[in-house]
PDB file of N, CA and C in Angstrom:
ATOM      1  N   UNK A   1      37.059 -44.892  19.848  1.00  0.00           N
ATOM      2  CA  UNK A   1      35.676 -44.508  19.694  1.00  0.00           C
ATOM      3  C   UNK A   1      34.969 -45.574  18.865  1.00  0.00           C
ATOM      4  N   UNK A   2      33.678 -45.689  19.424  1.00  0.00           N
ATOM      5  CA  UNK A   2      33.365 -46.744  18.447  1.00  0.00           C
ATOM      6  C   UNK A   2      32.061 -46.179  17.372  1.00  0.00           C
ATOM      7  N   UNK A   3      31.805 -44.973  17.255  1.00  0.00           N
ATOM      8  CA  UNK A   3      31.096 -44.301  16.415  1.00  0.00           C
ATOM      9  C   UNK A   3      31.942 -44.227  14.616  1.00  0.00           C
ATOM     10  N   UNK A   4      30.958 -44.851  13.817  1.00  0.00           N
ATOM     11  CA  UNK A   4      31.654 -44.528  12.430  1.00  0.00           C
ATOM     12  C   UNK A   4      31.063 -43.355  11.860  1.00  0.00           C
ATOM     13  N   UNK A   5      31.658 -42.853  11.244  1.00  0.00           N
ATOM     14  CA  UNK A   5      31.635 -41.375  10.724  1.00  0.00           C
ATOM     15  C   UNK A   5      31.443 -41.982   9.308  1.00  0.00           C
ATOM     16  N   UNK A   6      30.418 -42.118   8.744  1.00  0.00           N
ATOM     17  CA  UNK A   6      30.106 -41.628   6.992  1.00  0.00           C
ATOM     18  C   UNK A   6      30.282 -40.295   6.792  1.00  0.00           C
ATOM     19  N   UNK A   7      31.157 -39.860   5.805  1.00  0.00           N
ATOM     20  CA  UNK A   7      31.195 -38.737   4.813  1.00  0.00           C
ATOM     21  C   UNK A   7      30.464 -38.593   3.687  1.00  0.00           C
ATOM     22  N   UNK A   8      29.555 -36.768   3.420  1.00  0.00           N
ATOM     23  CA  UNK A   8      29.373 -36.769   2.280  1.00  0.00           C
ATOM     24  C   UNK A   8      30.113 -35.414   2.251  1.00  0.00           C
ATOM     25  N   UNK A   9      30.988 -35.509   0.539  1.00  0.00           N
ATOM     26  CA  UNK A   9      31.880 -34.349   0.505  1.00  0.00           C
ATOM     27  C   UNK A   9      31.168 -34.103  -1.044  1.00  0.00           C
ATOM     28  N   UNK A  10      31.922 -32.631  -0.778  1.00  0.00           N
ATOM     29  CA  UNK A  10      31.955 -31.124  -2.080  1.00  0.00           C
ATOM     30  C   UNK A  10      33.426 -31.040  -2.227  1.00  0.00           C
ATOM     31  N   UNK A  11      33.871 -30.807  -3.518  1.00  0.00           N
ATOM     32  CA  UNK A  11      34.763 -30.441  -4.282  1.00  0.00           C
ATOM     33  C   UNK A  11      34.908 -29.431  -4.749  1.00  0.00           C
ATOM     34  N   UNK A  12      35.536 -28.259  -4.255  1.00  0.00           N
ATOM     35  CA  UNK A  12      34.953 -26.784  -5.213  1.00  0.00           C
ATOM     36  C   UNK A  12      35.361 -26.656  -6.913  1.00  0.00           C
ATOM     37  N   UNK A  13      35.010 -25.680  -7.515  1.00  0.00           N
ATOM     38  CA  UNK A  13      35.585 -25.244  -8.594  1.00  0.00           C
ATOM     39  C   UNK A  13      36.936 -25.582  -9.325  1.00  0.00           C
ATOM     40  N   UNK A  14      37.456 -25.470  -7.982  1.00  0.00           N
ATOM     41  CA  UNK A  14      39.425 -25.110  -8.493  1.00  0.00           C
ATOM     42  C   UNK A  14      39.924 -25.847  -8.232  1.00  0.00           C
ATOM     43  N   UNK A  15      39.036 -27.222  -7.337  1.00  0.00           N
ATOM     44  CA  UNK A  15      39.533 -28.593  -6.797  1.00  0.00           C
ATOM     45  C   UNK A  15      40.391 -28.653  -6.164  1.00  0.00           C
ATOM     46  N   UNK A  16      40.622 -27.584  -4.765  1.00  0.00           N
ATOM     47  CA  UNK A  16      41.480 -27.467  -3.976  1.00  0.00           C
ATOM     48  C   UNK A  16      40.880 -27.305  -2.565  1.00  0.00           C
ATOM     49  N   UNK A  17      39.774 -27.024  -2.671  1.00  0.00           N
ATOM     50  CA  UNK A  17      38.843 -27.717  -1.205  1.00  0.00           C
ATOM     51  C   UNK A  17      38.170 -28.225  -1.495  1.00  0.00           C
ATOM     52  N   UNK A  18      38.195 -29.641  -0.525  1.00  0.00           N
ATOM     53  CA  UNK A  18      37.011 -30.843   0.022  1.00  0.00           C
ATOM     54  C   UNK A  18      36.616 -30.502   0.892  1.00  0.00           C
ATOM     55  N   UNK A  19      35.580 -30.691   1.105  1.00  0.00           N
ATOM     56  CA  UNK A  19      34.394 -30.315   2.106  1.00  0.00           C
ATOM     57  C   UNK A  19      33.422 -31.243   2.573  1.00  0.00           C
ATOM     58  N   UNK A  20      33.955 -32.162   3.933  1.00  0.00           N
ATOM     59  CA  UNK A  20      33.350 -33.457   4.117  1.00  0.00           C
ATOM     60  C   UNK A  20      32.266 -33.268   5.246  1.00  0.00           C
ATOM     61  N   UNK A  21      31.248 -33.544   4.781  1.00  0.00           N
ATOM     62  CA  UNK A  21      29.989 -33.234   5.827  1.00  0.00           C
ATOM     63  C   UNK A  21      30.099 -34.969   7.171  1.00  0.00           C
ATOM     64  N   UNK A  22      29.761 -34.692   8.167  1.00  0.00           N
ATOM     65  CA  UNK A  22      29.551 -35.687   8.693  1.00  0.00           C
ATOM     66  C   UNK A  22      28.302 -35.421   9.906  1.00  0.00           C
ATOM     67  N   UNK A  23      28.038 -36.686  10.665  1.00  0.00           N
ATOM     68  CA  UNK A  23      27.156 -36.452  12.298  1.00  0.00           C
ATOM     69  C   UNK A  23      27.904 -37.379  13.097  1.00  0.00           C
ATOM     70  N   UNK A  24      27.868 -37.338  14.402  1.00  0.00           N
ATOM     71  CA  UNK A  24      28.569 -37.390  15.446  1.00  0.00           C
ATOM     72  C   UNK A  24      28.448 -37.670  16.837  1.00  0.00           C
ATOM     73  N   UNK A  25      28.796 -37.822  17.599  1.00  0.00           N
ATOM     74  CA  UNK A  25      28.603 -37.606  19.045  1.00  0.00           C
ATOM     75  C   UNK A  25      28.745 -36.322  18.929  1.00  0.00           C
ATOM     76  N   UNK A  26      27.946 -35.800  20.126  1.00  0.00           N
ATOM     77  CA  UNK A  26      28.271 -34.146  20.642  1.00  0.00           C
ATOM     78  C   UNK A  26      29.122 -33.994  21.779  1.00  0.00           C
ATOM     79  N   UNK A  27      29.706 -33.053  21.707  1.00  0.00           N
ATOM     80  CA  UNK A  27      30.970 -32.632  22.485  1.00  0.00           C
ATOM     81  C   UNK A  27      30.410 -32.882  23.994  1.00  0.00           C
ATOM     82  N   UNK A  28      28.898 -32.222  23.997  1.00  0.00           N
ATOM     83  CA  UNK A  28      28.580 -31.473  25.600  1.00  0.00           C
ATOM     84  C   UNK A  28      27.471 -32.367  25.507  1.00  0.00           C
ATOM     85  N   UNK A  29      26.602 -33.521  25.132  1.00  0.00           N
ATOM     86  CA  UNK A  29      25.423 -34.412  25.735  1.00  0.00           C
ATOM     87  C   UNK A  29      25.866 -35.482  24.827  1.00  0.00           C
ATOM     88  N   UNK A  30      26.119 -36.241  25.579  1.00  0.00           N
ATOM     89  CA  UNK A  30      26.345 -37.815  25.403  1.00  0.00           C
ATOM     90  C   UNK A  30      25.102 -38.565  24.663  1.00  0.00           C
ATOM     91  N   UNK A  31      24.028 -38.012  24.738  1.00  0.00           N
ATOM     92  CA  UNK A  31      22.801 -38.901  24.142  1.00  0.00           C
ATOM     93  C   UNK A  31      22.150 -37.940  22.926  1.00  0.00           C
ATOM     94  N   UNK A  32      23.537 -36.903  22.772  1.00  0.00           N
ATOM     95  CA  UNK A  32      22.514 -36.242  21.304  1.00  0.00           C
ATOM     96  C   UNK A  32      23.732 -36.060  20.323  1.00  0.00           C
ATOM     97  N   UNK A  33      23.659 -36.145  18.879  1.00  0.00           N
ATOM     98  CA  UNK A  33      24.428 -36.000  18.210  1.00  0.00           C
ATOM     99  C   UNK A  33      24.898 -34.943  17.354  1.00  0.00           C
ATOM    100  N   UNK A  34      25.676 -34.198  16.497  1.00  0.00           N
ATOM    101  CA  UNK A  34      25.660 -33.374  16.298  1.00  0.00           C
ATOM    102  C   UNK A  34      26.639 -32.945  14.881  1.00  0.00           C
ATOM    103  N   UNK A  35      26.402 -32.177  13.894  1.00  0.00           N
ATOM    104  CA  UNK A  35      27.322 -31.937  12.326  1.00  0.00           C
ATOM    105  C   UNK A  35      28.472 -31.380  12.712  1.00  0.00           C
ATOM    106  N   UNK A  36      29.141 -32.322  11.557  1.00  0.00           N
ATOM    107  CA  UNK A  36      30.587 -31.611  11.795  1.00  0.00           C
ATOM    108  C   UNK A  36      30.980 -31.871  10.352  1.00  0.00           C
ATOM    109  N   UNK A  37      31.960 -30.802   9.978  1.00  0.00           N
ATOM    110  CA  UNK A  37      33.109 -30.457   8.996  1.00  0.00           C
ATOM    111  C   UNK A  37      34.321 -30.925   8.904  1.00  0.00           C
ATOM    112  N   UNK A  38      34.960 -31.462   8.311  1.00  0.00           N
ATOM    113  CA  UNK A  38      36.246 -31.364   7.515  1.00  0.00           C
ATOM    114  C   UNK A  38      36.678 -30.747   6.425  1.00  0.00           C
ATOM    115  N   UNK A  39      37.540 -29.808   6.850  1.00  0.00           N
ATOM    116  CA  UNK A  39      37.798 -29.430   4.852  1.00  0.00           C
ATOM    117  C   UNK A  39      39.477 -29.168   4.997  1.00  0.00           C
ATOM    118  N   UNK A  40      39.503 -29.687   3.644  1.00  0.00           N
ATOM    119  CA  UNK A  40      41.389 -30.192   3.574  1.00  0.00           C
ATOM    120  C   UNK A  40      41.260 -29.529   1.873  1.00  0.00           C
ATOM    121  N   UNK A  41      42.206 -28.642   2.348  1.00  0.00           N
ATOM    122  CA  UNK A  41      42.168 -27.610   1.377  1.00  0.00           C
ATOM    123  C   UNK A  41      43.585 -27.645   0.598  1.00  0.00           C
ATOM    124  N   UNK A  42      44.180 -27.355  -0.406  1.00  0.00           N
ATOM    125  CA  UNK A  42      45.362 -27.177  -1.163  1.00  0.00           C
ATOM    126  C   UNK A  42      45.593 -26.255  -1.580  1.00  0.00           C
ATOM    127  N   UNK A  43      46.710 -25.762  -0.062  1.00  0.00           N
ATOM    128  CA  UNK A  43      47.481 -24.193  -0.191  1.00  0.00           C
ATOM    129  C   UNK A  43      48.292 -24.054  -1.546  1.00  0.00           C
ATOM    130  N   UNK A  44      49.373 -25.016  -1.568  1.00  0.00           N
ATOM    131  CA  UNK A  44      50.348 -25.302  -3.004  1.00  0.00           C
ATOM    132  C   UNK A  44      50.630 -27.017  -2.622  1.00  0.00           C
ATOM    133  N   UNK A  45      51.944 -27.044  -3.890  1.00  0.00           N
ATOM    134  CA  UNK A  45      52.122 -28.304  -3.901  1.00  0.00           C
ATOM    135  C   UNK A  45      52.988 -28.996  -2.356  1.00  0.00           C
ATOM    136  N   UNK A  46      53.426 -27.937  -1.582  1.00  0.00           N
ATOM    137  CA  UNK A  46      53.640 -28.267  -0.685  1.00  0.00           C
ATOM    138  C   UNK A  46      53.481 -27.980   1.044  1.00  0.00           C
ATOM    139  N   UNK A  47      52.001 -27.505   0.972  1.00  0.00           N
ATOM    140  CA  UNK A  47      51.111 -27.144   1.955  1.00  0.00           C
ATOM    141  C   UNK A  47      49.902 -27.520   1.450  1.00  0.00           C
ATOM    142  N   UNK A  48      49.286 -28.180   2.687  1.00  0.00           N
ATOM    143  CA  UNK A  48      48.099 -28.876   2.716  1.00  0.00           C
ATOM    144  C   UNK A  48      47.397 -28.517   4.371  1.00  0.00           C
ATOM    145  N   UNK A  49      45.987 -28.113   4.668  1.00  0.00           N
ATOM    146  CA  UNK A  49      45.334 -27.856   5.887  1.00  0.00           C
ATOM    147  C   UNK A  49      44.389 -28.470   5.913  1.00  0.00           C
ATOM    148  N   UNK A  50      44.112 -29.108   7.251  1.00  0.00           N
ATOM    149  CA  UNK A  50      42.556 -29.584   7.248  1.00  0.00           C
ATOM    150  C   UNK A  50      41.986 -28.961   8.616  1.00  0.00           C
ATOM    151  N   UNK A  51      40.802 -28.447   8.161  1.00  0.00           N
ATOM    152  CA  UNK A  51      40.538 -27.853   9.558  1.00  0.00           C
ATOM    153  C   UNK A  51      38.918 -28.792   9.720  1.00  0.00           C
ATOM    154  N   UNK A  52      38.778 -28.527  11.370  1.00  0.00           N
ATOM    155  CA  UNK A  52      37.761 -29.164  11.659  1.00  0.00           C
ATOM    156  C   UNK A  52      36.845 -28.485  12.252  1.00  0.00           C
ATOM    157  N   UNK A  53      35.717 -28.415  12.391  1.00  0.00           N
ATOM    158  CA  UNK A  53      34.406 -27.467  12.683  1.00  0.00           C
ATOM    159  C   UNK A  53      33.390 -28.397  13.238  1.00  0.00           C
ATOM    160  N   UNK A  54      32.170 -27.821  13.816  1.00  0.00           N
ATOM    161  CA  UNK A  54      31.154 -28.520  14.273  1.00  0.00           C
ATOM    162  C   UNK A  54      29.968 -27.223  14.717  1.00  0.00           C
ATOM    163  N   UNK A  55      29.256 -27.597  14.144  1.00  0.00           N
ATOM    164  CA  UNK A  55      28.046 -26.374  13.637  1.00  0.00           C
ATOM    165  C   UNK A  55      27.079 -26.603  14.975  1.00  0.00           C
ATOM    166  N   UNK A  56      27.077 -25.600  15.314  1.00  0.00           N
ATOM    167  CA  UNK A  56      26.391 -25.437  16.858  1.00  0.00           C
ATOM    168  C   UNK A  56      24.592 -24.964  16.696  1.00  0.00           C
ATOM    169  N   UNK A  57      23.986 -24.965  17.735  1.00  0.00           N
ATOM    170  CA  UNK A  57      22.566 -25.067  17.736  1.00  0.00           C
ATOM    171  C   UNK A  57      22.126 -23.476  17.629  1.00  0.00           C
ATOM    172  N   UNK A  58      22.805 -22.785  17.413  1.00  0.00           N
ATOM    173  CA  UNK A  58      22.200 -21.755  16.588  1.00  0.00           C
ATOM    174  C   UNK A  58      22.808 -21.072  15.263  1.00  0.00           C
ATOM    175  N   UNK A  59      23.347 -22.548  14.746  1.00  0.00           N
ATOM    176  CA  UNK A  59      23.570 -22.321  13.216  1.00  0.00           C
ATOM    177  C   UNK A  59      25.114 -22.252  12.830  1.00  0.00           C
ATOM    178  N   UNK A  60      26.035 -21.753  13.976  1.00  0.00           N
ATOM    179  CA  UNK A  60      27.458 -21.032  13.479  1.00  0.00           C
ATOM    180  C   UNK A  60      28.469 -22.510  13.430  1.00  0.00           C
ATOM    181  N   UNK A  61      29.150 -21.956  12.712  1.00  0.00           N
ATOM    182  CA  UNK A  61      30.243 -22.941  12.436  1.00  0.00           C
ATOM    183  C   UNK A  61      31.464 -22.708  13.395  1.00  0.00           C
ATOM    184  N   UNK A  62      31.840 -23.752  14.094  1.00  0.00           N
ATOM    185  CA  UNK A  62      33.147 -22.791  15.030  1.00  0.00           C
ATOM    186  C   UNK A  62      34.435 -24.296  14.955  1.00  0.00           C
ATOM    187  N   UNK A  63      34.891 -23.539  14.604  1.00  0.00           N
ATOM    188  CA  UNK A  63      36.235 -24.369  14.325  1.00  0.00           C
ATOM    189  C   UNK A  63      36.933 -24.962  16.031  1.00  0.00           C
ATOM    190  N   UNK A  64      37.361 -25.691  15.605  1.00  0.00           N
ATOM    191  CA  UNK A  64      38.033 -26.407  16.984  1.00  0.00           C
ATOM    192  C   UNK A  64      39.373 -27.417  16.705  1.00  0.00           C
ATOM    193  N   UNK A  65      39.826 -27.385  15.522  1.00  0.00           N
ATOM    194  CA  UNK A  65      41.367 -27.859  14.969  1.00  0.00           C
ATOM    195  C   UNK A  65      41.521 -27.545  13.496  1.00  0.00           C
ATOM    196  N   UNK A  66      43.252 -27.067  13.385  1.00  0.00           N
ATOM    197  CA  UNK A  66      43.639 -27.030  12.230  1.00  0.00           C
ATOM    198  C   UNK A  66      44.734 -27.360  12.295  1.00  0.00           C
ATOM    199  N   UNK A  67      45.323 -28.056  11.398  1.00  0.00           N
ATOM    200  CA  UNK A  67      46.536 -29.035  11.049  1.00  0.00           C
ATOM    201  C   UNK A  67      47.027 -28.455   9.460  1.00  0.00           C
ATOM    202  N   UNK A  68      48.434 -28.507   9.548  1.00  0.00           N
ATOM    203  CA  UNK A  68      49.100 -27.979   8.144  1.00  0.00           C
ATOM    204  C   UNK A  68      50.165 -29.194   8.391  1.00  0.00           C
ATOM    205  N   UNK A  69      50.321 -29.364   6.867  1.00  0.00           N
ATOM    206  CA  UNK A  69      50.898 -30.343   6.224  1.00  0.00           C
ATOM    207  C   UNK A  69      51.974 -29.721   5.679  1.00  0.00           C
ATOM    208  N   UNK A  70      53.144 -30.482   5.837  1.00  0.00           N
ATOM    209  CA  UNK A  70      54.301 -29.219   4.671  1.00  0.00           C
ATOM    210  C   UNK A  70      54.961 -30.406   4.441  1.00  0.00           C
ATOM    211  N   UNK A  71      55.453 -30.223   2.995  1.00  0.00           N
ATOM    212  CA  UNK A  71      55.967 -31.712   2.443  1.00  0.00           C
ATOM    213  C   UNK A  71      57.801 -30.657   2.920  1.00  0.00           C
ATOM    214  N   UNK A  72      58.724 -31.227   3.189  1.00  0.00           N
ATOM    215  CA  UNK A  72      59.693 -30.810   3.598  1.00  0.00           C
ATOM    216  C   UNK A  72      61.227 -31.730   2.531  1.00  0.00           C
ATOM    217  N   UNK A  73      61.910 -30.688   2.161  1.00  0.00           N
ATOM    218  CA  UNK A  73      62.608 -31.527   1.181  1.00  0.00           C
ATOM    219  C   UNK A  73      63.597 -32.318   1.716  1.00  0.00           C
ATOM    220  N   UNK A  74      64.046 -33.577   1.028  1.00  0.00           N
ATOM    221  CA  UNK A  74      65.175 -34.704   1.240  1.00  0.00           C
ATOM    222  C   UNK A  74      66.201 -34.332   1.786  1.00  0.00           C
ATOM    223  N   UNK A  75      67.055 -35.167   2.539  1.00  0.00           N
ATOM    224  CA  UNK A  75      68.388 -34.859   2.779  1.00  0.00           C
ATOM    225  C   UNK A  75      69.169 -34.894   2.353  1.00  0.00           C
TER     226      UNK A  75
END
């Protein structure tokens, strides 16, 4: 893809979700663009999720990937 994605992110309270705002290509019209989410959150020290969203034209947020991280111990 040759679109760059600038991030602006939020940090909550407890500093265990980031919350990265971005704009985009749109999924469904090639000539209009459109917001999207990242937030990579910290379940514990060894689970991590980032899910991805993209806020649609009448406001809702609808998720469309989530990924978990699990740190898995040595052999």
């Amino acid at each position: 893809m040759t679109h760059l994605w600038p991030y602006c992110g939020t940090l909550d309270a407890d500093q265990k979700v980031l919350t990265l705002d971005s704009e985009g290509p749109c999924f469904t019209d090639e000539n209009a663009s459109a917001k999207y989410q990242d937030i990579i959150e910290i379940i514990d020290d060894d689970h991590h999720t980032m899910t991805s969203q993209l806020l649609t034209p009448d406001g809702q947020w609808v998720r469309f990937m989530t990924g978990h991280y699990r740190r898995v111990a040595a052999k």
